[in-house]
N, C-alpha and C. Protein backbone atom coordinates (compact mmCIF):
# COMPACT_ATOMS: atom_id res chain seq x y z
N UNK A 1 35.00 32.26 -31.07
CA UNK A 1 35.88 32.49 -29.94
C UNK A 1 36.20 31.16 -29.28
N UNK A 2 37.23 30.70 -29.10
CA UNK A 2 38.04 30.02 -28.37
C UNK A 2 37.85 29.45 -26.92
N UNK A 3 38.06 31.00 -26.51
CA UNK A 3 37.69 30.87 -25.00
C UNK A 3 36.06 30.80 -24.44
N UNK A 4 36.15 30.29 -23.37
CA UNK A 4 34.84 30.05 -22.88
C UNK A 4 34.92 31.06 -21.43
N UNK A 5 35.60 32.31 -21.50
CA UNK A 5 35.11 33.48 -20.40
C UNK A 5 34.11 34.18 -20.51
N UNK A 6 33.69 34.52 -19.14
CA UNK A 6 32.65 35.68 -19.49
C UNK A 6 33.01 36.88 -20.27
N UNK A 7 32.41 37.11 -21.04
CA UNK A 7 32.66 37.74 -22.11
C UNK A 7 32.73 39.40 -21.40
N UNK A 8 33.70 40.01 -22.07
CA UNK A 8 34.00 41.38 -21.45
C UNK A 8 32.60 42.76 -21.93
N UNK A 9 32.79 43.82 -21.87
CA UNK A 9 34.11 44.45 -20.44
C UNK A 9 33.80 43.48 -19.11
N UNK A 10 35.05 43.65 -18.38
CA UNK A 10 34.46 43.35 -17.24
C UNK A 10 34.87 44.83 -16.36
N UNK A 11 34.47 45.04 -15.31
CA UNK A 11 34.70 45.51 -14.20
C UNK A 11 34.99 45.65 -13.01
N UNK A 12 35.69 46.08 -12.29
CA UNK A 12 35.65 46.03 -10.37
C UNK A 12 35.32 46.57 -9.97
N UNK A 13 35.08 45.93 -8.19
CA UNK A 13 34.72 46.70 -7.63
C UNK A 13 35.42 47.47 -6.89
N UNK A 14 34.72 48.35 -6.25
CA UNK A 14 35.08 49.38 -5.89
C UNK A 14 36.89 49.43 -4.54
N UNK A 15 37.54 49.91 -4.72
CA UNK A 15 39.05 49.70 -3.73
C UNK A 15 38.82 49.82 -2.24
N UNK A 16 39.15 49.83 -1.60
CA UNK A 16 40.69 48.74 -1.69
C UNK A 16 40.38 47.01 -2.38
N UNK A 17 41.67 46.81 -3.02
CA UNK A 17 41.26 45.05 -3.67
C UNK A 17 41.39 44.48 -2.35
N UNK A 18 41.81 44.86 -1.40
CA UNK A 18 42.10 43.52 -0.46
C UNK A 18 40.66 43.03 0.81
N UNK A 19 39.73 43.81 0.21
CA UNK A 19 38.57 43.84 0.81
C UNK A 19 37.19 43.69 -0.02
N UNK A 20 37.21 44.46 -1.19
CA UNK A 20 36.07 44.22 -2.17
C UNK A 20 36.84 43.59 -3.58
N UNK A 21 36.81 42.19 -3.83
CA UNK A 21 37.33 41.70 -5.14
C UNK A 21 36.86 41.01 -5.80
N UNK A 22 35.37 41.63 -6.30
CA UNK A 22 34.75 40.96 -7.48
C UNK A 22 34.68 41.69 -8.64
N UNK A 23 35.32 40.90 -9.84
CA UNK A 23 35.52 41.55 -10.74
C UNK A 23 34.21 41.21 -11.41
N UNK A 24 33.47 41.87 -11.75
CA UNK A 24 31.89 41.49 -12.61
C UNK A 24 31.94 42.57 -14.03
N UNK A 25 30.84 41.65 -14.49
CA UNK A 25 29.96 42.00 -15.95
C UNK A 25 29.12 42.12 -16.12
N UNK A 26 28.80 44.00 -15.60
CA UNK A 26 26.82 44.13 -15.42
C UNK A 26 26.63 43.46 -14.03
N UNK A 27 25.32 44.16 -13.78
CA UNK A 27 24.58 43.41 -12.39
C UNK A 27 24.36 42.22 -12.70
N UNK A 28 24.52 41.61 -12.00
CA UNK A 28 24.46 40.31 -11.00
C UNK A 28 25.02 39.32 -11.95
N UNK A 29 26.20 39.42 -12.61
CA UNK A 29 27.10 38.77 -13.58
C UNK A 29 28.70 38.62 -12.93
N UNK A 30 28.97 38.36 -12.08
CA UNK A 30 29.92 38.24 -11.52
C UNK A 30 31.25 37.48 -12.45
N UNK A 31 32.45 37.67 -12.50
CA UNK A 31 33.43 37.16 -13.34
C UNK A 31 34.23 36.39 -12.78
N UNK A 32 34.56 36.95 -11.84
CA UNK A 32 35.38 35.85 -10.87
C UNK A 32 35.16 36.75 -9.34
N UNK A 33 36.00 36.41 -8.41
CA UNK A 33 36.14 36.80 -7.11
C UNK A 33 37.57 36.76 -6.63
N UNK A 34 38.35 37.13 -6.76
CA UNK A 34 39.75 37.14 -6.38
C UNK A 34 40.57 37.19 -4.73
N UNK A 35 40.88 35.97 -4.21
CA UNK A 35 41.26 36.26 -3.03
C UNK A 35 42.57 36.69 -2.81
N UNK A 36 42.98 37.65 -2.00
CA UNK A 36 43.96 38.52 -2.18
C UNK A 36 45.19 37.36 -1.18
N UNK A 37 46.12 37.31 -2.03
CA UNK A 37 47.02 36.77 -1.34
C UNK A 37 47.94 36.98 -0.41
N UNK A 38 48.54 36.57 0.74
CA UNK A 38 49.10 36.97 2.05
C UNK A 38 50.71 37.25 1.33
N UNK A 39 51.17 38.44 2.11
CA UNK A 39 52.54 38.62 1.76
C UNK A 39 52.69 39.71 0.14
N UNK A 40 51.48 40.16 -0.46
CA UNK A 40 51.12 41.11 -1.13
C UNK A 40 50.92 42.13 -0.54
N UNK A 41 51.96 43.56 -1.56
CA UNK A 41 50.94 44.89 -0.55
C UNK A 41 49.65 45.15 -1.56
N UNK A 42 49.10 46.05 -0.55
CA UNK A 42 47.71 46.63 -1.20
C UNK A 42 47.88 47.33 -2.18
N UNK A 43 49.38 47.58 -2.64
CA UNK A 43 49.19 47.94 -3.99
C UNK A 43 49.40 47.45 -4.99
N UNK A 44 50.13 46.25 -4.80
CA UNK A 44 50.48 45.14 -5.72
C UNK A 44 48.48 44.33 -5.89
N UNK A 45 48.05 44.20 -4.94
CA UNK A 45 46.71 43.84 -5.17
C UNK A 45 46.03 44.59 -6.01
N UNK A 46 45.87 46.03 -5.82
CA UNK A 46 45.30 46.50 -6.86
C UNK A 46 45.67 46.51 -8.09
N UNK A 47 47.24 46.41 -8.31
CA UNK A 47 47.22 46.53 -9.83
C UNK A 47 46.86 45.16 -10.41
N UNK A 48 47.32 44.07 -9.88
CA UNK A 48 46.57 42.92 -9.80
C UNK A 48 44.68 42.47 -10.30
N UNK A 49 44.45 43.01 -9.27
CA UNK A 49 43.04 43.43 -9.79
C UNK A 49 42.52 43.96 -11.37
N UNK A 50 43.45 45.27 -11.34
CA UNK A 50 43.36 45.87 -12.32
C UNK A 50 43.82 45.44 -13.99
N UNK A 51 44.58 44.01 -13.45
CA UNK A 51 45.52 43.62 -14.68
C UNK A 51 44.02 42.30 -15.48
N UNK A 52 43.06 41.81 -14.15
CA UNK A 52 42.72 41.26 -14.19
C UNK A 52 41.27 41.62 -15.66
N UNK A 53 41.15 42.78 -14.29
CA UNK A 53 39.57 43.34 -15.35
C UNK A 53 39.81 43.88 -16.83
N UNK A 54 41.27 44.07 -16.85
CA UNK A 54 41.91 44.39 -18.46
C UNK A 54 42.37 43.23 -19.10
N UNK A 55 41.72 41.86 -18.66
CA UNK A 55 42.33 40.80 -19.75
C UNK A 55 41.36 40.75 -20.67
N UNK A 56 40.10 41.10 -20.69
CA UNK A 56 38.80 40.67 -22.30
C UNK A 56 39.60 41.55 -22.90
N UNK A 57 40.21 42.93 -22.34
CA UNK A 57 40.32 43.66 -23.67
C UNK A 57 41.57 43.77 -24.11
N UNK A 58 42.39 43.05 -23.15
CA UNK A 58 43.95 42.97 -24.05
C UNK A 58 43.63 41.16 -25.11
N UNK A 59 42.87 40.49 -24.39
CA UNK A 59 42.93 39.04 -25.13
C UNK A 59 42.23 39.72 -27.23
N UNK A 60 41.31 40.68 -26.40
CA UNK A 60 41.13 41.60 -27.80
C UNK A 60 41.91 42.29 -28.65
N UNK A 61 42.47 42.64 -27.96
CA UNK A 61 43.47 43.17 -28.90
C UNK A 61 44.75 42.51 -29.50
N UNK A 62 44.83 41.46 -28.64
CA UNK A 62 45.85 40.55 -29.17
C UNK A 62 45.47 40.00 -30.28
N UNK A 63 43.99 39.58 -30.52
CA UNK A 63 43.66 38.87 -31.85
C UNK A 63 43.55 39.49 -33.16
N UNK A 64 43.29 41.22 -32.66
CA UNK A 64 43.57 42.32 -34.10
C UNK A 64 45.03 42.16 -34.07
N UNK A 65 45.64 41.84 -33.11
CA UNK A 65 47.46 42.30 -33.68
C UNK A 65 47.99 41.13 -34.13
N UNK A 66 46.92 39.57 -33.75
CA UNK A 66 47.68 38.96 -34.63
C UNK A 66 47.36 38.40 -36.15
N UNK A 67 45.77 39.14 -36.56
CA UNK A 67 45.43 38.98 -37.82
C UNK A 67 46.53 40.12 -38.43
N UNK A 68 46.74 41.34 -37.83
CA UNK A 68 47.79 42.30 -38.46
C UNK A 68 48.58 41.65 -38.88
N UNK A 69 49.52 40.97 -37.73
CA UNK A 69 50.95 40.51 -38.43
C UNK A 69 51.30 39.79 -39.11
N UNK A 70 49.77 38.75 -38.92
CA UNK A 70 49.87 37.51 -39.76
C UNK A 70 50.06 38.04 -41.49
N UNK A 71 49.58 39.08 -41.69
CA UNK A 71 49.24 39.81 -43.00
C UNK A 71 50.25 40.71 -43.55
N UNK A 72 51.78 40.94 -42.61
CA UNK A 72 52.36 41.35 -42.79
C UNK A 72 53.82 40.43 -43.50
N UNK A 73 53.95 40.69 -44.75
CA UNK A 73 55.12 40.17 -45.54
C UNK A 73 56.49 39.98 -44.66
N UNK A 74 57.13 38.98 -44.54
CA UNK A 74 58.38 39.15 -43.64
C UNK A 74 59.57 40.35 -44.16
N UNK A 75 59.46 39.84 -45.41
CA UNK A 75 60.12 40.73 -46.05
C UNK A 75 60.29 43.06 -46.07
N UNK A 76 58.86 42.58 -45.76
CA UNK A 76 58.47 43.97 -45.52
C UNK A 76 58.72 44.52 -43.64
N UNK A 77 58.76 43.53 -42.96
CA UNK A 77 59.02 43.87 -41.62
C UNK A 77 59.42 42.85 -40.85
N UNK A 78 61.14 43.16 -40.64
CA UNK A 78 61.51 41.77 -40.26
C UNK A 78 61.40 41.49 -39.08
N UNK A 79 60.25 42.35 -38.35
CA UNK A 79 60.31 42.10 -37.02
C UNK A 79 58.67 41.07 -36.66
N UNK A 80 58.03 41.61 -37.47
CA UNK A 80 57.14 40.91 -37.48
C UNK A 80 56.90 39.87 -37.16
N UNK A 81 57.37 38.34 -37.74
CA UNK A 81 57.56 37.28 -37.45
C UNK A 81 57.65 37.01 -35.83
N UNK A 82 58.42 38.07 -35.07
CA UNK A 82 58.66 37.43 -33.98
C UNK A 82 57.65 37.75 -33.18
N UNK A 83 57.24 39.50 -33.19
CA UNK A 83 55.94 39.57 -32.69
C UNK A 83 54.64 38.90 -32.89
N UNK A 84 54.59 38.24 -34.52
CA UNK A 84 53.56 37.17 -34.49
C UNK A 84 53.88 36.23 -33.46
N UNK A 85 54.72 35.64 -33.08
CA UNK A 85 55.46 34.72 -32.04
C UNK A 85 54.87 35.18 -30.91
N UNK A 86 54.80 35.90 -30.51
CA UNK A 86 54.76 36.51 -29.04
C UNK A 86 53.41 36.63 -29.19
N UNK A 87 52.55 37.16 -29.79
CA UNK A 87 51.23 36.92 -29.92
C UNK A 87 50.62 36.27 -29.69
N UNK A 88 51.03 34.96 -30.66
CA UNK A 88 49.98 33.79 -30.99
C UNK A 88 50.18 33.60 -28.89
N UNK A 89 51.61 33.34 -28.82
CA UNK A 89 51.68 32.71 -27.38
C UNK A 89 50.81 32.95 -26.38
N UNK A 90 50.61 34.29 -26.40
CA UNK A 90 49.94 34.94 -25.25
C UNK A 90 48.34 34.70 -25.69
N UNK A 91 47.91 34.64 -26.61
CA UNK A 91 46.90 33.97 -26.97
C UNK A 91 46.40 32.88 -26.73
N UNK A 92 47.49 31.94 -26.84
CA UNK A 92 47.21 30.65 -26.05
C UNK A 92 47.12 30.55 -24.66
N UNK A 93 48.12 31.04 -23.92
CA UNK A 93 47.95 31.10 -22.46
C UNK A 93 46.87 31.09 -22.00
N UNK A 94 45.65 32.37 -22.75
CA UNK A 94 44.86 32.76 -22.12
C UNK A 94 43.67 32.21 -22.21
N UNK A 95 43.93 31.66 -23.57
CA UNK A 95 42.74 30.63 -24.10
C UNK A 95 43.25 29.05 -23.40
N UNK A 96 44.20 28.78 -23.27
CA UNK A 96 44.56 27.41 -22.71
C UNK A 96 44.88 26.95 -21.31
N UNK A 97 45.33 28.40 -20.57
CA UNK A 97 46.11 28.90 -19.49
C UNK A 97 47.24 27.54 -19.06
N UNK A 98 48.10 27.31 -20.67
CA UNK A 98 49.65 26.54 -20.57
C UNK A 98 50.28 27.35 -21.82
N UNK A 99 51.27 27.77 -21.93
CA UNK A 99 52.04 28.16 -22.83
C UNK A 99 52.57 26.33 -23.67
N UNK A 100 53.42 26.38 -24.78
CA UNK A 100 53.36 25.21 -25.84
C UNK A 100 55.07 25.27 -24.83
């Protein structure tokens, strides 16, 4: 692995985000702490939150979809190629946090 995050699942805590925002892994494994930013509503915070504690397992799933596509013939799906594109990218972001 690439990245050097705490390794998932992670979890939150309990709502409202704009008051309890530690996203942790297991007791006393904390992942980050998120301070809620001014000029956000409380519901944009939560999904926020929520987008947060779902990055181990989308960064996961991005790496099955891009051994998939990598394995997929162009010929056989011409769309492929581009979603490998979009993949790898978001892969990097998250492992690099800069797009190329």
């Amino acid at each position: 692995m690439k990245g050097k995050h705490t390794p998932g699942p992670w979890h939150r805590n309990i709502p409202p985000a704009t008051k309890y925002v530690t996203v942790f892994r297991g007791q006393n494994t904390h992942a980050c702490d998120v301070i809620p930013s001014r000029g956000i509503s409380p519901e944009e915070a939560e999904a926020n939150l929520n987008m947060i504690v779902a990055a181990p397992i989308m960064l996961a799933a991005l790496r099955l979809a891009s051994r998939f596509l990598d394995s997929v013939p162009d010929e056989l799906n011409w769309q492929a190629s581009d979603a490998s594109r979009a993949v790898h990218a978001a892969i990097q972001v998250a492992e690099t946090g800069r797009a190329e």
